[in-house]
Protein backbone atom coordinates (compact mmCIF):
# COMPACT_ATOMS: atom_id res chain seq x y z
CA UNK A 1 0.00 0.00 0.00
CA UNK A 2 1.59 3.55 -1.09
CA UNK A 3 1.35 6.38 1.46
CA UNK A 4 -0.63 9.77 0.47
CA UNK A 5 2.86 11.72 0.03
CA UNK A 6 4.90 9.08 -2.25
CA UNK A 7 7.25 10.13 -5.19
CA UNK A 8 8.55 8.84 -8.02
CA UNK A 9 12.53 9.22 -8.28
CA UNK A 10 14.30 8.45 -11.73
CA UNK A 11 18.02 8.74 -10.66
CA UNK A 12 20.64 7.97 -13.53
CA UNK A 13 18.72 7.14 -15.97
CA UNK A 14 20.67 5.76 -19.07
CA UNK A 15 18.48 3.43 -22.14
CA UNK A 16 19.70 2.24 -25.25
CA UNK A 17 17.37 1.51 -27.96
CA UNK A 18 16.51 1.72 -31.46
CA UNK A 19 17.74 4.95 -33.77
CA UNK A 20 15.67 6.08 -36.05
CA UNK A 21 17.50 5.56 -39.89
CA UNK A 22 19.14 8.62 -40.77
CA UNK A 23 19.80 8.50 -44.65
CA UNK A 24 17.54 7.01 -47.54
CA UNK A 25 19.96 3.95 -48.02
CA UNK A 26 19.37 2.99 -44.57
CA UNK A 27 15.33 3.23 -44.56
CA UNK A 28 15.35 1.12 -47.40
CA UNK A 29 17.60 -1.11 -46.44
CA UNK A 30 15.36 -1.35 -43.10
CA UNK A 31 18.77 -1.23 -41.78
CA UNK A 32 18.43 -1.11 -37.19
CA UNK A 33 20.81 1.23 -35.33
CA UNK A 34 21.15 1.55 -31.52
CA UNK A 35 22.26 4.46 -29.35
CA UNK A 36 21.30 5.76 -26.35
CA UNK A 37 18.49 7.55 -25.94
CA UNK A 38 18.35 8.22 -22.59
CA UNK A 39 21.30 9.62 -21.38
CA UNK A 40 21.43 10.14 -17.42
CA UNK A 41 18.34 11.14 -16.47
CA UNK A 42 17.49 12.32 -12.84
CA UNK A 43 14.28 13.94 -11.94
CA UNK A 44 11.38 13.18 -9.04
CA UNK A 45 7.68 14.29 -8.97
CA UNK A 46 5.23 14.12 -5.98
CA UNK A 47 1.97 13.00 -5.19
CA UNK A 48 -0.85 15.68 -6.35
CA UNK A 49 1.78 16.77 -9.21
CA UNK A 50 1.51 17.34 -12.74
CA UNK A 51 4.78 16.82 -14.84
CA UNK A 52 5.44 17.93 -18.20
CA UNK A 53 8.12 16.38 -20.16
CA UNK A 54 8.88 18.77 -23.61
CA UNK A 55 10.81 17.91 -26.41
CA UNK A 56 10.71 18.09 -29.86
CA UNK A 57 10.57 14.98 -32.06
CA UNK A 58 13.63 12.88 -31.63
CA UNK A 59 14.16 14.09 -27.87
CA UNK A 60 13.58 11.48 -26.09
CA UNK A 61 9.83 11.78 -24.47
CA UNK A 62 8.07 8.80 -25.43
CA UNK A 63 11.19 6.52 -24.46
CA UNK A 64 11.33 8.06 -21.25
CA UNK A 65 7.52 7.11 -20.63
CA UNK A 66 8.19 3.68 -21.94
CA UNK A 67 11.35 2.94 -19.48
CA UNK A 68 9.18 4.17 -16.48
CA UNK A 69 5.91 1.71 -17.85
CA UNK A 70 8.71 -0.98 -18.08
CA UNK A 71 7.70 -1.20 -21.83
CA UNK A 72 10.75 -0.38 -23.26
CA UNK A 73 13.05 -2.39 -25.48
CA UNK A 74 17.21 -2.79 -25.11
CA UNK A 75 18.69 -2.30 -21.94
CA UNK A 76 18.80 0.00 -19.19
CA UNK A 77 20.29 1.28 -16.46
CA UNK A 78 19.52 3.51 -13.09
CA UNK A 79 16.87 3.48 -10.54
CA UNK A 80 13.16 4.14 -11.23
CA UNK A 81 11.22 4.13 -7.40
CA UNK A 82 7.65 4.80 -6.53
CA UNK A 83 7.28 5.35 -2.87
CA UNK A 84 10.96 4.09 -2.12
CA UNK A 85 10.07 0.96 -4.19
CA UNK A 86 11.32 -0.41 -7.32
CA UNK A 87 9.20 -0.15 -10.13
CA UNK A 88 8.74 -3.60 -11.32
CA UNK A 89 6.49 -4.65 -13.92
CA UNK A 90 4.07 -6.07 -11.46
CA UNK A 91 4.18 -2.50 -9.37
CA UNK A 92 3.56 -0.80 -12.90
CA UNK A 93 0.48 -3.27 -13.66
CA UNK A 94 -1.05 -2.66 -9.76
CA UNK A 95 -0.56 1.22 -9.86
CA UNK A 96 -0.30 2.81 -12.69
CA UNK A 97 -1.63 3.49 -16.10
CA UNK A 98 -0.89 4.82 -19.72
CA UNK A 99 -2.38 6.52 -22.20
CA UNK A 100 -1.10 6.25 -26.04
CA UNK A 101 -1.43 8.51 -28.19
CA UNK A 102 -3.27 6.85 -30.98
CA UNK A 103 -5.64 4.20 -29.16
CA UNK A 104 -8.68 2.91 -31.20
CA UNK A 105 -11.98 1.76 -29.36
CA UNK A 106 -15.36 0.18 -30.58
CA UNK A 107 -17.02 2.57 -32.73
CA UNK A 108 -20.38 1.12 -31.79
CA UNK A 109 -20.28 1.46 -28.29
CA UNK A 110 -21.56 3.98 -26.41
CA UNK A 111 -19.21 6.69 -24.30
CA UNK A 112 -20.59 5.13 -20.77
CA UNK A 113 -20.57 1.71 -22.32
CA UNK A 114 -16.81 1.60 -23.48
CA UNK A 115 -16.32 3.15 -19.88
CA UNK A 116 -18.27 0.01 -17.79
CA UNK A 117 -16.13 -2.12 -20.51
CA UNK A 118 -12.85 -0.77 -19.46
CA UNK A 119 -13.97 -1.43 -15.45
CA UNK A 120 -14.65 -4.56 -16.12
CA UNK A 121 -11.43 -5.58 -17.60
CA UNK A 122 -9.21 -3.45 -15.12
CA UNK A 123 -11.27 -3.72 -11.94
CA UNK A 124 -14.02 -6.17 -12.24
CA UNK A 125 -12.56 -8.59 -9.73
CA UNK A 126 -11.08 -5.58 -7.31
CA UNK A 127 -14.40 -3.94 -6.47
CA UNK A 128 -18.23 -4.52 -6.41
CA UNK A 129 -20.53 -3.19 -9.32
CA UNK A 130 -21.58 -0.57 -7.61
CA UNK A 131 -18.31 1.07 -6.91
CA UNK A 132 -17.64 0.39 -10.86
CA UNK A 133 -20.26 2.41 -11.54
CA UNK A 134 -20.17 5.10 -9.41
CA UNK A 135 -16.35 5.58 -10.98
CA UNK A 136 -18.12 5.48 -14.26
CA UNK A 137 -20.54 8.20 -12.79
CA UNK A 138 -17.20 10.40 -11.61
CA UNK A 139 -15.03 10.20 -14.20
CA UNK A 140 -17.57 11.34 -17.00
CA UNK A 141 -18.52 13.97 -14.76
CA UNK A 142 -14.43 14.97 -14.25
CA UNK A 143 -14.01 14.94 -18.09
CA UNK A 144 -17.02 17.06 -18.97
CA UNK A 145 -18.27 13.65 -20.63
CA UNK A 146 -21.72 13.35 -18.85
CA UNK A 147 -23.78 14.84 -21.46
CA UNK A 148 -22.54 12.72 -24.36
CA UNK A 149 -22.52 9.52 -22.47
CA UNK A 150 -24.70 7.48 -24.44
CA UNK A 151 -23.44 8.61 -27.64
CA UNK A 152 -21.89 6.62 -29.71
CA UNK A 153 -17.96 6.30 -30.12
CA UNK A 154 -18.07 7.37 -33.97
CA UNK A 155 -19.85 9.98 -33.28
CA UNK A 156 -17.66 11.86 -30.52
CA UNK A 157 -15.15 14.76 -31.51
CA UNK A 158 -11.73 14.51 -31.02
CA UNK A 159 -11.20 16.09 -27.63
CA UNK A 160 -14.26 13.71 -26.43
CA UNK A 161 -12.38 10.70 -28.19
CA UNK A 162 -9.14 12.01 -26.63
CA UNK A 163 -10.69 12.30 -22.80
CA UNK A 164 -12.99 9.30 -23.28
CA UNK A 165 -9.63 7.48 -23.89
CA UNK A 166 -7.98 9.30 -20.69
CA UNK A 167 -11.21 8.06 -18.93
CA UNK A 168 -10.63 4.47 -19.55
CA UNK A 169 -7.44 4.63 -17.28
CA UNK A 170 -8.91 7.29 -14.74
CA UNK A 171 -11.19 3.73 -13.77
CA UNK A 172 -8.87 2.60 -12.54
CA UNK A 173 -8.01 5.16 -10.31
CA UNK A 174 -4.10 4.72 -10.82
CA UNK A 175 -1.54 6.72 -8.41
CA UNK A 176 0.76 7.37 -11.32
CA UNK A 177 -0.95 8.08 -15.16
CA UNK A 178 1.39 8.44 -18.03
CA UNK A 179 0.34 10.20 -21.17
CA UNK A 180 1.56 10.30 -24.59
CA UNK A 181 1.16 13.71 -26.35
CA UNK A 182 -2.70 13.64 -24.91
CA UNK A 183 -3.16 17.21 -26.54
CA UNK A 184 -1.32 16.34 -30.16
CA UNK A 185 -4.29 17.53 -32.55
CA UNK A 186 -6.06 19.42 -30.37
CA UNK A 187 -7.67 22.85 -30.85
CA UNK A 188 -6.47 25.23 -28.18
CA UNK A 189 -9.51 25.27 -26.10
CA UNK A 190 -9.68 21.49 -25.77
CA UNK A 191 -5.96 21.32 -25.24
CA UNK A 192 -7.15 23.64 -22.02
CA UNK A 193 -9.30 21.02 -20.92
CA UNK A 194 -7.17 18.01 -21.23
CA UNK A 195 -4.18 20.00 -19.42
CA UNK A 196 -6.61 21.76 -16.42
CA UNK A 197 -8.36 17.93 -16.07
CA UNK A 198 -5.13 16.19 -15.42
CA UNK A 199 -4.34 18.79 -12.91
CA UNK A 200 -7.74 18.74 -11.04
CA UNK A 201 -7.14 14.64 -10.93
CA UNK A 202 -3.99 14.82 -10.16
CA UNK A 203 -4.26 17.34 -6.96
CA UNK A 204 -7.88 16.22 -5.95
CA UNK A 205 -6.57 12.54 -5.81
CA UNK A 206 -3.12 12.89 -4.82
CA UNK A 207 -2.17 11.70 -7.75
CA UNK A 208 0.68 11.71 -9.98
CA UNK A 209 0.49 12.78 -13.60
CA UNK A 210 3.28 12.64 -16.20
CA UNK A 211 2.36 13.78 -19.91
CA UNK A 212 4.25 14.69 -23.28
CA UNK A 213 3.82 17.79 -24.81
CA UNK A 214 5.88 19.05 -28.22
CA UNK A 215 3.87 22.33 -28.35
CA UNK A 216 2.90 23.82 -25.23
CA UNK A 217 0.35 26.61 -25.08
CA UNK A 218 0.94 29.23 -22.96
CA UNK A 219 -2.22 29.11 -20.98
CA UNK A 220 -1.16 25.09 -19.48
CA UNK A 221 1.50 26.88 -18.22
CA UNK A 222 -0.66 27.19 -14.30
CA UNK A 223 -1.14 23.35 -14.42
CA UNK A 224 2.44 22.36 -14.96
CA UNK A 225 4.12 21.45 -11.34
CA UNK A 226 6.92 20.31 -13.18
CA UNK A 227 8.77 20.49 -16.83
CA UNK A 228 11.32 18.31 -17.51
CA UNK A 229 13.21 19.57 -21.08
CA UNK A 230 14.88 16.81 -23.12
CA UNK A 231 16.65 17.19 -26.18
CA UNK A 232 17.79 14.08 -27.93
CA UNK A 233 18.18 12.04 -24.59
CA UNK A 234 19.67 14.70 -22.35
CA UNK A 235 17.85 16.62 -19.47
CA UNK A 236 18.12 20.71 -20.18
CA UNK A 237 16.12 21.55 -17.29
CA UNK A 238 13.93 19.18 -14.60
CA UNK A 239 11.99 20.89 -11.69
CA UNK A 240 9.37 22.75 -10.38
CA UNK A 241 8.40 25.63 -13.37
CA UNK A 242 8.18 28.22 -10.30
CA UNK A 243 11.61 27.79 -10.24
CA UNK A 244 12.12 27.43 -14.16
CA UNK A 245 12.23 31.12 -15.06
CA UNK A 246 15.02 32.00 -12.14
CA UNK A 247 17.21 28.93 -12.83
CA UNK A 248 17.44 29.78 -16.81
CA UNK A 249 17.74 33.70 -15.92
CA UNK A 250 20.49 32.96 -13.44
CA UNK A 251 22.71 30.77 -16.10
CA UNK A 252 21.99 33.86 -19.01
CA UNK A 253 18.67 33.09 -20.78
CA UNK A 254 16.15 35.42 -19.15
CA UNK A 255 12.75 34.74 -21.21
CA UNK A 256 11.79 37.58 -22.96
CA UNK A 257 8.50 40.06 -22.05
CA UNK A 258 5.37 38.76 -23.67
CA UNK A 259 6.77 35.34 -24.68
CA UNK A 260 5.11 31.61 -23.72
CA UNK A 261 7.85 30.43 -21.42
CA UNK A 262 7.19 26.68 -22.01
CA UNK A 263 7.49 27.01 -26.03
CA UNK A 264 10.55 29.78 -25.24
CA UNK A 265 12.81 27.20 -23.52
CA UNK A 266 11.50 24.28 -25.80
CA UNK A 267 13.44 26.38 -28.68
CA UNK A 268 16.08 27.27 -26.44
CA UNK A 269 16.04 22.83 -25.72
CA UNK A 270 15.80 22.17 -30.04
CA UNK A 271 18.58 21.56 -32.40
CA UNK A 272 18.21 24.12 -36.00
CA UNK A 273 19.04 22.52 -38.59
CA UNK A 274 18.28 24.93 -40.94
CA UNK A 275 21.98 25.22 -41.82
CA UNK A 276 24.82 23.79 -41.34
CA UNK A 277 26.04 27.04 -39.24
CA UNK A 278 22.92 27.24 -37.15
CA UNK A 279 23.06 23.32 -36.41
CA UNK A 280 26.83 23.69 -34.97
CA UNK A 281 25.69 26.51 -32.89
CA UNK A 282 22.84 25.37 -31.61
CA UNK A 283 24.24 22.27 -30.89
CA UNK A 284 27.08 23.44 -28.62
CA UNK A 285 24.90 25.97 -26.95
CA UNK A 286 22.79 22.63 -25.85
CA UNK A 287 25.69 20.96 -24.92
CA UNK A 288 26.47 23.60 -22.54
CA UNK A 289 22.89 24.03 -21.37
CA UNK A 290 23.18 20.10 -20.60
CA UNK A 291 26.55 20.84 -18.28
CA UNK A 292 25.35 23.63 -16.81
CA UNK A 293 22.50 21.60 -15.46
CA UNK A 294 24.49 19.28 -14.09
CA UNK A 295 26.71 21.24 -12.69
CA UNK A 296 24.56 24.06 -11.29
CA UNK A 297 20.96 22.80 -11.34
CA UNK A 298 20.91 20.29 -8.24
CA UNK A 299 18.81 22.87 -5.70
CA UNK A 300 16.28 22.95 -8.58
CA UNK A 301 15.03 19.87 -8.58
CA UNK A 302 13.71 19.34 -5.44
């Protein structure tokens, strides 16, 4: 049994795994490179806490998620703990959940049919019916689902696909929830509502919530606890985003007047490679971002 106040710790993080092919001889070849992808990774977030991990594509989000689910491929080294205990597959299973980003459901079910469906499978032998359906009850009532619950699947919009599927884990009621890029596609207004949910769960519950984000809107920016910036397997920045703007100011990137912090230091965290000039300085600015967080960033991220 996990205790109200329990983190998860990632210390050391390192993960090798498959590269995607670089040059046109190698994709058709179907040619498989490894690297690491994951290169030292420390960070911790707390019960009732909503982290962010940015990146663009390449950087090393989705592996991250994958190591921590213990779904990842190749080997890999460090310590992943969840209340001062090792996440194991079977700790994974009990307490947690994840959330792809493309999942496909029965297009003839019913919203508050695919959501009894999903109890059944996850819970059924845990609880009695009634507590399966008064989480049905709650969780279309936390994702603003109740008045569409006996439409059909292929009939919802994409933000009610994209919560239904977030839903179908909230059942379960699971003290860590991993998400995959839950607001990819998403107007902005629905990309509020995903974003604000999570953090309502997540402090309501005591809950822990870890999500990918490529393009962060400005107006999340309340709901993130934590942003952890990766750029092709190294950490930039990991702590609490109260913190975020004085730690980057501090080391000589102040974020400018009027500008979305989140998407500032995500280009600040990106590789241009719109020339061969701007690559090679972008690239050793990184570099030295990457040093100068492990050198100086320690009392940030607590």
């Amino acid at each position: 049994m996990l205790a109200n106040d329990y983190t998860l710790e990632l210390s050391n993080i390192f993960h090798t795994g498959q590269v995607e092919p670089g040059s046109c001889f190698q994709r058709l070849c179907g040619s498989v490179q490894t690297g690491l992808i994951l290169k030292d990774i420390s960070l911790e977030v707390r019960a009732g806490e909503v982290l962010a991990v940015l990146g663009s594509k390449g950087s090393g989000k989705r592996a991250l998620l994958e190591v921590i689910s213990r779904r990842s491929r190749g080997p890999t080294r460090g310590q992943i703990l969840l209340d001062g205990a090792p996440m194991t597959l079977s700790l994974y299973q009990r307490c947690c959940g994840y959330v792809s980003h493309r999942t496909d459901l029965l297009p003839s079910l019913s919203v508050e049919q695919t959501l009894h469906y999903s109890a059944n499978l996850s819970i059924g032998s845990q609880v009695s019916g009634y507590v399966r359906s008064s989480r049905v009850r709650q969780v279309l009532a936390d994702l603003a689902l109740s008045q569409v619950a006996r439409r059909s699947v292929a009939n919802l919009t994409v933000s009610e696909h994209r919560r239904l599927v977030v839903g179908m884990q909230l059942i379960k009621d699971p003290v860590l929830l991993l998400l995959d890029e839950p607001t990819a596609d998403l107007d902005p207004l629905a990309t509020y509502l995903v974003v604000s949910m999570l953090s309502s769960h997540a402090r309501r519950r005591g809950r822990i919530v870890i999500l990918t984000m490529e393009k962060p809107r400005s107006d999340v920016f309340p709901f993130l606890d934590r942003a952890a910036y990766l750029c092709l397997g190294d950490l930039v920045y990991a702590g609490p985003t109260r913190l975020m703007l004085e730690y980057f100011r501090t080391i000589g990137f102040p974020c400018p007047q009027l500008e979305n912090p989140l998407m500032y230091y995500l280009c600040l965290s990106t590789v241009d490679r719109r020339s061969r000039e701007r690559f090679i300085e972008s690239n050793t600015q990184i570099i030295a971002l990457v040093e100068k967080f492990k050198l100086e960033g320690a009392p940030y991220r607590k």
